[in-house]
C-alpha atoms as a PDB file:
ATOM      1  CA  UNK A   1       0.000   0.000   0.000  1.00  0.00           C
ATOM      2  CA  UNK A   2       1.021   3.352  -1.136  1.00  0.00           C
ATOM      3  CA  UNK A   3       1.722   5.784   1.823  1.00  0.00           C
ATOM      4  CA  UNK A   4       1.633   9.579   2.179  1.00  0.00           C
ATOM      5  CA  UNK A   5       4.006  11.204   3.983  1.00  0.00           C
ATOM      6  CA  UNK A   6       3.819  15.212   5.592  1.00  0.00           C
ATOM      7  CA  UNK A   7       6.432  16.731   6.932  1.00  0.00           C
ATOM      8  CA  UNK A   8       5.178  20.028   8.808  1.00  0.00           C
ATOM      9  CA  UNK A   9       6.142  21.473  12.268  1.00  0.00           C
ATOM     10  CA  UNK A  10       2.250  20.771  12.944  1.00  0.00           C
ATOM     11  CA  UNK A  11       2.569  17.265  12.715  1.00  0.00           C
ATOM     12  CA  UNK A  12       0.711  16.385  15.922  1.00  0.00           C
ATOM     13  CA  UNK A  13      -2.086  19.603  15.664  1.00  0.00           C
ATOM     14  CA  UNK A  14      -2.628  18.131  12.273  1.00  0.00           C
ATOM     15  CA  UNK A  15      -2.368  13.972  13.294  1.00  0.00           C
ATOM     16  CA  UNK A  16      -4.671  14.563  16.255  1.00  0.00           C
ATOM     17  CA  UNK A  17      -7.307  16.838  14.321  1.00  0.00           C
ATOM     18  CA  UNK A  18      -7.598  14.189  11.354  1.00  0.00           C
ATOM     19  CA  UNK A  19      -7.552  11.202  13.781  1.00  0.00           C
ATOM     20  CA  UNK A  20     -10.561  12.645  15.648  1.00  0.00           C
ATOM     21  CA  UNK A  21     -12.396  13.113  12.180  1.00  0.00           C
ATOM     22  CA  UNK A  22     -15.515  10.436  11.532  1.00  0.00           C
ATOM     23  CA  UNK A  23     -13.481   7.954   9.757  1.00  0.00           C
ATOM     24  CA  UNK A  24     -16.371   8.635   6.304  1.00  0.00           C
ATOM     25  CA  UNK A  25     -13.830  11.754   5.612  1.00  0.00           C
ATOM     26  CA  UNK A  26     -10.579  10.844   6.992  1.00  0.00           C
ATOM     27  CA  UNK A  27      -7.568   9.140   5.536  1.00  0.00           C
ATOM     28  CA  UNK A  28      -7.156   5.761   6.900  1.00  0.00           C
ATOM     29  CA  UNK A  29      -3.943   4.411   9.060  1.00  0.00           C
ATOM     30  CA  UNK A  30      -2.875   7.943  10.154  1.00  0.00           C
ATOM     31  CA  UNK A  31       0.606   7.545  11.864  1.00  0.00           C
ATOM     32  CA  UNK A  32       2.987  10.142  13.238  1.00  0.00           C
ATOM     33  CA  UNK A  33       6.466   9.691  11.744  1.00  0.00           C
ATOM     34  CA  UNK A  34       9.851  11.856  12.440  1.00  0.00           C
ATOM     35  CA  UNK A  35       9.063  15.408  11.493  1.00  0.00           C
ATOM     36  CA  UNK A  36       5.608  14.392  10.263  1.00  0.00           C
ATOM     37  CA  UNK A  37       2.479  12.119   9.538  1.00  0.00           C
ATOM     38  CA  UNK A  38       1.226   9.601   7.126  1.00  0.00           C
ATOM     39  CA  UNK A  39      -1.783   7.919   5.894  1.00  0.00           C
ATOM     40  CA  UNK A  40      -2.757   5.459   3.059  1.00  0.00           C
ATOM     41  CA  UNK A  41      -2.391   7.065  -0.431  1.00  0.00           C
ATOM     42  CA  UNK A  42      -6.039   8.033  -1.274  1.00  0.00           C
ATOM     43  CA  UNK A  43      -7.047   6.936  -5.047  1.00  0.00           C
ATOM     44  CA  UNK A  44      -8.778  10.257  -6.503  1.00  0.00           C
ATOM     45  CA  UNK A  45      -8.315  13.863  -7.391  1.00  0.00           C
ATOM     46  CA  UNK A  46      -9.741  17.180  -6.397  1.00  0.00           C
ATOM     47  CA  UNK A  47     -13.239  18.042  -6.714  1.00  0.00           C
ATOM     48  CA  UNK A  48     -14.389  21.358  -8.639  1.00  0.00           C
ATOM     49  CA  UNK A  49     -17.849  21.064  -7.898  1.00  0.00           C
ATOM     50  CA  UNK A  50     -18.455  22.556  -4.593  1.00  0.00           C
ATOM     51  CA  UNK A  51     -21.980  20.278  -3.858  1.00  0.00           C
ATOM     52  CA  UNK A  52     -19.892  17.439  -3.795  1.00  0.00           C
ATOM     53  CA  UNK A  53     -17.585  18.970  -0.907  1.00  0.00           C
ATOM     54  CA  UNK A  54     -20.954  20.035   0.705  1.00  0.00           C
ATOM     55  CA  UNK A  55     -22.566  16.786   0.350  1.00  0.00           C
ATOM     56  CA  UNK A  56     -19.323  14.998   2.626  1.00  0.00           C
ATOM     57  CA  UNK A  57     -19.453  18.366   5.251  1.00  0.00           C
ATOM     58  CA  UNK A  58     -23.133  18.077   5.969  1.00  0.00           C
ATOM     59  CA  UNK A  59     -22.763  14.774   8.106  1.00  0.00           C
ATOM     60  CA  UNK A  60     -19.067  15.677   9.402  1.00  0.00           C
ATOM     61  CA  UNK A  61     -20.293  18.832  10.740  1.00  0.00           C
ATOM     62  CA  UNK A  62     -22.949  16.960  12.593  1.00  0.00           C
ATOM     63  CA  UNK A  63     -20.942  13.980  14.163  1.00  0.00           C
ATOM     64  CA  UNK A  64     -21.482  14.685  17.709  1.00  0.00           C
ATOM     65  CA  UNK A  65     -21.286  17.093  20.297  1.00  0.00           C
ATOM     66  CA  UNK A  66     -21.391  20.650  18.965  1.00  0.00           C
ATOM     67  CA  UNK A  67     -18.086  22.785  19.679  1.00  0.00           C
ATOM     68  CA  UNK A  68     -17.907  26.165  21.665  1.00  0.00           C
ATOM     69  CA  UNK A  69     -17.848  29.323  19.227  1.00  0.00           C
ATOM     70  CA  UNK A  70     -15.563  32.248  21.007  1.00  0.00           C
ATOM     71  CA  UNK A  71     -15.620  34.749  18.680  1.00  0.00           C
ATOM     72  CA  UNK A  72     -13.149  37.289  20.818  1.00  0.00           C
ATOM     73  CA  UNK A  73     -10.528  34.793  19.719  1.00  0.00           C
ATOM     74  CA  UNK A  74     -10.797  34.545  16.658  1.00  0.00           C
ATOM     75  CA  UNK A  75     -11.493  38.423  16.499  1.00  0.00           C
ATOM     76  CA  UNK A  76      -8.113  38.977  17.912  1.00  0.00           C
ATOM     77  CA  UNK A  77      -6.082  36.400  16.153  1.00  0.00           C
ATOM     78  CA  UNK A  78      -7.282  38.061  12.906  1.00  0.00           C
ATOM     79  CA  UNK A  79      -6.659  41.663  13.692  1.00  0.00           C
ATOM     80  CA  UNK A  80      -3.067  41.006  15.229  1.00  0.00           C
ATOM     81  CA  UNK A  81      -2.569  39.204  11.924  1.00  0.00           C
ATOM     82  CA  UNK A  82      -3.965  42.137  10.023  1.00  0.00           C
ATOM     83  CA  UNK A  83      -1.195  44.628  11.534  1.00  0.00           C
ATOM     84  CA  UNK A  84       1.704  42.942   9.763  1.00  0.00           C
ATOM     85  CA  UNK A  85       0.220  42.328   6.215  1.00  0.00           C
ATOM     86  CA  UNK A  86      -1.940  45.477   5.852  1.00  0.00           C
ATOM     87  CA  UNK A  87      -1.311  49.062   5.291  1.00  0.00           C
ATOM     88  CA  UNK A  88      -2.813  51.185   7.682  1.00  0.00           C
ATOM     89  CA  UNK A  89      -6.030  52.478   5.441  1.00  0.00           C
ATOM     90  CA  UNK A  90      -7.187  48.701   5.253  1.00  0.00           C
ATOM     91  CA  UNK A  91      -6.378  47.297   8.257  1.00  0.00           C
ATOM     92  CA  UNK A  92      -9.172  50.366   9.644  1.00  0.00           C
ATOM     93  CA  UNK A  93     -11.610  49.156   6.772  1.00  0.00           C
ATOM     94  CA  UNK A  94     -10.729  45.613   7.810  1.00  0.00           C
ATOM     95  CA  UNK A  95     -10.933  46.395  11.741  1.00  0.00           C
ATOM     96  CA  UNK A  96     -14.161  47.844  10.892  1.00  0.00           C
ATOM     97  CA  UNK A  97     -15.868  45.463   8.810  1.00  0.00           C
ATOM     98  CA  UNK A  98     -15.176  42.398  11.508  1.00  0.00           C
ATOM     99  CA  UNK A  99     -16.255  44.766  14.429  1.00  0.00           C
ATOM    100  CA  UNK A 100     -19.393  45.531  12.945  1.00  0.00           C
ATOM    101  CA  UNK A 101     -20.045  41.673  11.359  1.00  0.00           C
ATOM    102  CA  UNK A 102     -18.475  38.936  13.427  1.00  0.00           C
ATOM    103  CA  UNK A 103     -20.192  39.650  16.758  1.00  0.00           C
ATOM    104  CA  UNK A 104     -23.576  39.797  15.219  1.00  0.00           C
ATOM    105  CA  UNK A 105     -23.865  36.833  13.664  1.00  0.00           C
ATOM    106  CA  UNK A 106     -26.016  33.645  14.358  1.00  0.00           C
ATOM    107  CA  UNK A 107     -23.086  31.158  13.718  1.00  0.00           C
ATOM    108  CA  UNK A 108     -23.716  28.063  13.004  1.00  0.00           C
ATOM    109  CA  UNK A 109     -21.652  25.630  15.108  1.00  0.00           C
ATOM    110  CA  UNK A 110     -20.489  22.390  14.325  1.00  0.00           C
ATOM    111  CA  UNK A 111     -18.776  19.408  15.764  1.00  0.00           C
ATOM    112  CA  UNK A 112     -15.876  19.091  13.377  1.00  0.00           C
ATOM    113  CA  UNK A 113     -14.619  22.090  11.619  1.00  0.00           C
ATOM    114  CA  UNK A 114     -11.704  21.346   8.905  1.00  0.00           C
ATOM    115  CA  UNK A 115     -10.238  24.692   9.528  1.00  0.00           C
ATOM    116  CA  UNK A 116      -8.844  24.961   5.306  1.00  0.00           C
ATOM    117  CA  UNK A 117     -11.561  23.615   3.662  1.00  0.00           C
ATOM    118  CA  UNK A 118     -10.383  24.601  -0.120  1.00  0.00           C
ATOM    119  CA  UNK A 119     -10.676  21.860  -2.899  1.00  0.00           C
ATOM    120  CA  UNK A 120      -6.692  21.446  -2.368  1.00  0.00           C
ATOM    121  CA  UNK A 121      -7.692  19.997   0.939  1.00  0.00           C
ATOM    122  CA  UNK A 122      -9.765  17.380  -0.613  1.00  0.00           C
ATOM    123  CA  UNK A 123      -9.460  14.419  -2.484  1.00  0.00           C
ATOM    124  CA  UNK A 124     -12.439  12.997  -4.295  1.00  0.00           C
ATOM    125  CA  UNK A 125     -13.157   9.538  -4.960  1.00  0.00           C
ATOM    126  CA  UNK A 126     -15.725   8.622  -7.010  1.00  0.00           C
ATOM    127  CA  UNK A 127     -18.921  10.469  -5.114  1.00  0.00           C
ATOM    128  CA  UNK A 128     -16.756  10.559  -1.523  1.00  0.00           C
ATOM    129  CA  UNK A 129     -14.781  13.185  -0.415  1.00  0.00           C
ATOM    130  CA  UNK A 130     -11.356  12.626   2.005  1.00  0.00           C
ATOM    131  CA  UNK A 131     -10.348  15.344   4.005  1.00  0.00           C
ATOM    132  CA  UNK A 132      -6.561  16.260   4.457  1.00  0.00           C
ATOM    133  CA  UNK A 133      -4.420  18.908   5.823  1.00  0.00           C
ATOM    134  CA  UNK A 134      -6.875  20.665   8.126  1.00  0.00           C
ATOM    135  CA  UNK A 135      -6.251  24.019   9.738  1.00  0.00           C
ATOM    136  CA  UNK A 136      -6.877  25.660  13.213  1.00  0.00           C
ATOM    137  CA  UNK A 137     -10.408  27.165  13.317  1.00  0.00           C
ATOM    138  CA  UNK A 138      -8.675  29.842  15.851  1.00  0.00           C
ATOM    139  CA  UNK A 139     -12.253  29.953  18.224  1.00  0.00           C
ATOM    140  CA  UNK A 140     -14.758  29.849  15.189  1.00  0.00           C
ATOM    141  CA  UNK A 141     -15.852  26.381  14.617  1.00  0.00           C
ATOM    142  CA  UNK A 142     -18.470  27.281  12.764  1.00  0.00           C
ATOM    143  CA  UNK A 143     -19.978  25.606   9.435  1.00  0.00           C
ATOM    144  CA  UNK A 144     -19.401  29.375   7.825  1.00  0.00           C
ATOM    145  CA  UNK A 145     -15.800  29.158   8.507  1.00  0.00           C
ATOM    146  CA  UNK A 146     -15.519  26.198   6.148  1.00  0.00           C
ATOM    147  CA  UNK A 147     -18.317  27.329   3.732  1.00  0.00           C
ATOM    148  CA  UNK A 148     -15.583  30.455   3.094  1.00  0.00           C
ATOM    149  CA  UNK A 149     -12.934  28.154   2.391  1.00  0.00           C
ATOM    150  CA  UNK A 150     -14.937  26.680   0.023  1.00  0.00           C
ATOM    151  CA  UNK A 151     -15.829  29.731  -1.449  1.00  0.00           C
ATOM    152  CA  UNK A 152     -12.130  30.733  -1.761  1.00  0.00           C
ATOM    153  CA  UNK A 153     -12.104  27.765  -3.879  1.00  0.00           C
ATOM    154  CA  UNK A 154     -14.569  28.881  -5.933  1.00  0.00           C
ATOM    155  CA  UNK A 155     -12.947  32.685  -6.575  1.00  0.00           C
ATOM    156  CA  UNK A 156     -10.110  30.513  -8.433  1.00  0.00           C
ATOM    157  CA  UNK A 157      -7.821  30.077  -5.717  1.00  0.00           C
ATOM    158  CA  UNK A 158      -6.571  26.581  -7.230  1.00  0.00           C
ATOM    159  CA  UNK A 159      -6.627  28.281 -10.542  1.00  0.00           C
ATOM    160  CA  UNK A 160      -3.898  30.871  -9.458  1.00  0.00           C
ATOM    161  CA  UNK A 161      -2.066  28.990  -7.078  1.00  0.00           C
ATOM    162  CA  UNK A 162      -1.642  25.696  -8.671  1.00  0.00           C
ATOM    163  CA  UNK A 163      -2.700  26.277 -11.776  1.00  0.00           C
ATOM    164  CA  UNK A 164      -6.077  23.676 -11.799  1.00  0.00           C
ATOM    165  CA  UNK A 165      -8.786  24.263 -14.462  1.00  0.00           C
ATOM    166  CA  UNK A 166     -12.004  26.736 -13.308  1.00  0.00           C
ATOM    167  CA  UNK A 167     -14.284  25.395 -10.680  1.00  0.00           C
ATOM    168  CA  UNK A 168     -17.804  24.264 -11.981  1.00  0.00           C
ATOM    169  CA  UNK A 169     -20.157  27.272 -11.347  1.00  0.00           C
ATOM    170  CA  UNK A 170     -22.924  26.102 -13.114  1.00  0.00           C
ATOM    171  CA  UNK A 171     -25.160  25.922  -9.720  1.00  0.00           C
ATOM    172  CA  UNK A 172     -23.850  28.855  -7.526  1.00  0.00           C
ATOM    173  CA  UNK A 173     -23.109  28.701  -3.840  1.00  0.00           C
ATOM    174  CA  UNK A 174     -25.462  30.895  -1.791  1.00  0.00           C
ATOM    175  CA  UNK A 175     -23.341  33.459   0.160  1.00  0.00           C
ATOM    176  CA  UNK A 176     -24.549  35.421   2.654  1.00  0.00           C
ATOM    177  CA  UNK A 177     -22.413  38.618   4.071  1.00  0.00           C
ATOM    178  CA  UNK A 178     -20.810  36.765   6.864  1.00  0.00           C
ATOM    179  CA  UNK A 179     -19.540  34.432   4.412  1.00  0.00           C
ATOM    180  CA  UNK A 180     -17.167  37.253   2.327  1.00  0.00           C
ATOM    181  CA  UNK A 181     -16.496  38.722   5.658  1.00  0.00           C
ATOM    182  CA  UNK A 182     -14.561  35.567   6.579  1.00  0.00           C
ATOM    183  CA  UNK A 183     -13.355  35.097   3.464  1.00  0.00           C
ATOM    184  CA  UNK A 184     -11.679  38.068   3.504  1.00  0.00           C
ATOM    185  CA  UNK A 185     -10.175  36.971   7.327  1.00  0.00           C
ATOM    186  CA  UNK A 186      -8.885  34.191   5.193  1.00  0.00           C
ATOM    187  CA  UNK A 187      -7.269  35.967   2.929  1.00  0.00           C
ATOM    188  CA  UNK A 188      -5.310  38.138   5.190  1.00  0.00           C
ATOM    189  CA  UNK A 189      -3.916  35.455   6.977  1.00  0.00           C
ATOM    190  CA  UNK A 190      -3.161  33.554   3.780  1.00  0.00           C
ATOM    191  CA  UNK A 191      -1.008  37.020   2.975  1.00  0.00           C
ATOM    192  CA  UNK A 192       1.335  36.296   5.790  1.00  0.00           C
ATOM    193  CA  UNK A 193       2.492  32.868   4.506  1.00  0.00           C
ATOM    194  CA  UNK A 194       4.515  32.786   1.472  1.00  0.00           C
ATOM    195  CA  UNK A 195       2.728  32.617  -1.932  1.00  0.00           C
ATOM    196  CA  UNK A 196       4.174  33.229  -5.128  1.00  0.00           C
ATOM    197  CA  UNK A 197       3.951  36.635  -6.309  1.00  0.00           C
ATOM    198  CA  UNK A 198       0.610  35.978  -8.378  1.00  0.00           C
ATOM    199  CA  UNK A 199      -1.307  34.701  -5.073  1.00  0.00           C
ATOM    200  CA  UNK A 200      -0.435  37.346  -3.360  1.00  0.00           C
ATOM    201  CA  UNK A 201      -1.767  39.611  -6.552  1.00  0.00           C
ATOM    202  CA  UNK A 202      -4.840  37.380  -6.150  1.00  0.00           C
ATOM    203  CA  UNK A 203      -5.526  37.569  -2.605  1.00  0.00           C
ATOM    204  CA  UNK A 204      -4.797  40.867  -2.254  1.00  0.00           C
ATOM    205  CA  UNK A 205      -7.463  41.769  -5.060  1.00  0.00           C
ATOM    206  CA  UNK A 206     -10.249  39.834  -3.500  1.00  0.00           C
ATOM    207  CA  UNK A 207      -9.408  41.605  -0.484  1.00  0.00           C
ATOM    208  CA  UNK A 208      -9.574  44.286  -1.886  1.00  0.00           C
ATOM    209  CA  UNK A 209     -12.921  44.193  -3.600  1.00  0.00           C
ATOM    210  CA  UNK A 210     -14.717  42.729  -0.438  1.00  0.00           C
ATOM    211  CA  UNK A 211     -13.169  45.602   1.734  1.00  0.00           C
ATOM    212  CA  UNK A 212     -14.954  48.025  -0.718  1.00  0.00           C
ATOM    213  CA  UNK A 213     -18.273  45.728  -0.705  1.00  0.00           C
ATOM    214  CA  UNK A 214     -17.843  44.507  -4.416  1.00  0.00           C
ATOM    215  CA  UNK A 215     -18.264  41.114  -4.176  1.00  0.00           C
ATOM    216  CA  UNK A 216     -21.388  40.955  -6.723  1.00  0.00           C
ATOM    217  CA  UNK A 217     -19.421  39.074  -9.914  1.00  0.00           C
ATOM    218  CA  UNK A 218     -15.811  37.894  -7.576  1.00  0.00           C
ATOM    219  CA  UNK A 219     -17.059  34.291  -8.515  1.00  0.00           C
ATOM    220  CA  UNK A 220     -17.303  35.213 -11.808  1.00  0.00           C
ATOM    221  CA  UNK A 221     -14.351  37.372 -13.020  1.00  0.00           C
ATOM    222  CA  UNK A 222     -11.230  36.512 -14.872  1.00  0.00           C
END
């Protein structure tokens, strides 16, 4: 059997989040190697269609107990993050637009919460999905926090970064504004890890736009 092998300085955030996962979305014989983790190679490739990815989230979200939401966390994570990859005019339109939007949502919480649920984090195999490299959810364990991710996916963020043909957008995801709001908290903490130059031109255009409240055709544009 083919094995996978990550080496990360996360190995054990990563191990024990995908070893709690309902085994339906999980790779199978996780094990935590020098500087790393493995699993069995997963026969597939990455989804476009974002239903698909929705179809597999629906029952992980609700496998169990739901998780505390603490939005202060994640509030603060995000703006300490903010001072070191904005410029001072958008970290203010930034500060602003989480102020006035994170606290007033009705979250949704879940019981598992991927944390970096783009299509590069999933691996299709026929109609099932396997989940790999999650992230932190930083406080927000929310089913929006993931439905951003996928919705990062579906503004071309494969497309840019790795160069994978367009996502199907033939039936649109429903967005709401907390969705693009957390999207954009995405995107600035995707700006402080290091992207080639032309996903940094990306993200920092689809920051843009939502910071300025045009996010009308972002699923759409070229």
């Amino acid at each position: 059997m083919l094995r996978v092998r990550k080496v990360t300085d996360r190995a054990h955030i990563e191990y024990d989040k995908l070893k709690s996962f309902p085994g339906f979305v999980a790779p199978k014989n996780l094990a935590l190697v020098p500087g790393g983790y493995e699993y069995d190679f997963v026969i597939g490739h990455p989804p476009n269609n974002w239903q698909l990815v929705y179809a597999a989230c629906v029952p992980f979200w609700e496998y169990g107990k739901r998780l505390s939401i603490h939005v202060e966390g994640y509030f603060n994570h995000c703006i300490e993050v903010s001072t070191r990859v904005l410029d001072k005019d958008d970290r203010e339109v930034f500060y602003d637009m989480i102020s006035r939007h994170l606290r007033l949502q009705n979250l949704t919480p879940v019981c598992f919460c991927h944390g970096d649920l783009t299509f590069a984090n999933c691996i299709q195999s026929g109609t099932g999905i396997t989940f790999i490299d999650p992230g932190l959810h930083y406080g927000m364990p929310c089913r929006e926090l993931d439905e951003a991710k996928i919705l990062q996916s579906l503004c071309r963020w494969e497309v840019v970064r790795y160069g994978w043909a367009e996502p199907d957008l033939s039936a649109p995801m429903k967005t709401k504004p907390i969705h693009w709001v957390l999207l954009a908290t995405h995107l600035v903490r995707l700006l402080a890890h290091n992207h080639s130059e032309d996903a940094y031109r990306w993200a920092r255009f689809q920051l843009k736009e939502i910071l300025n409240g045009k996010t009308e055709d972002l699923l759409y544009r070229h």
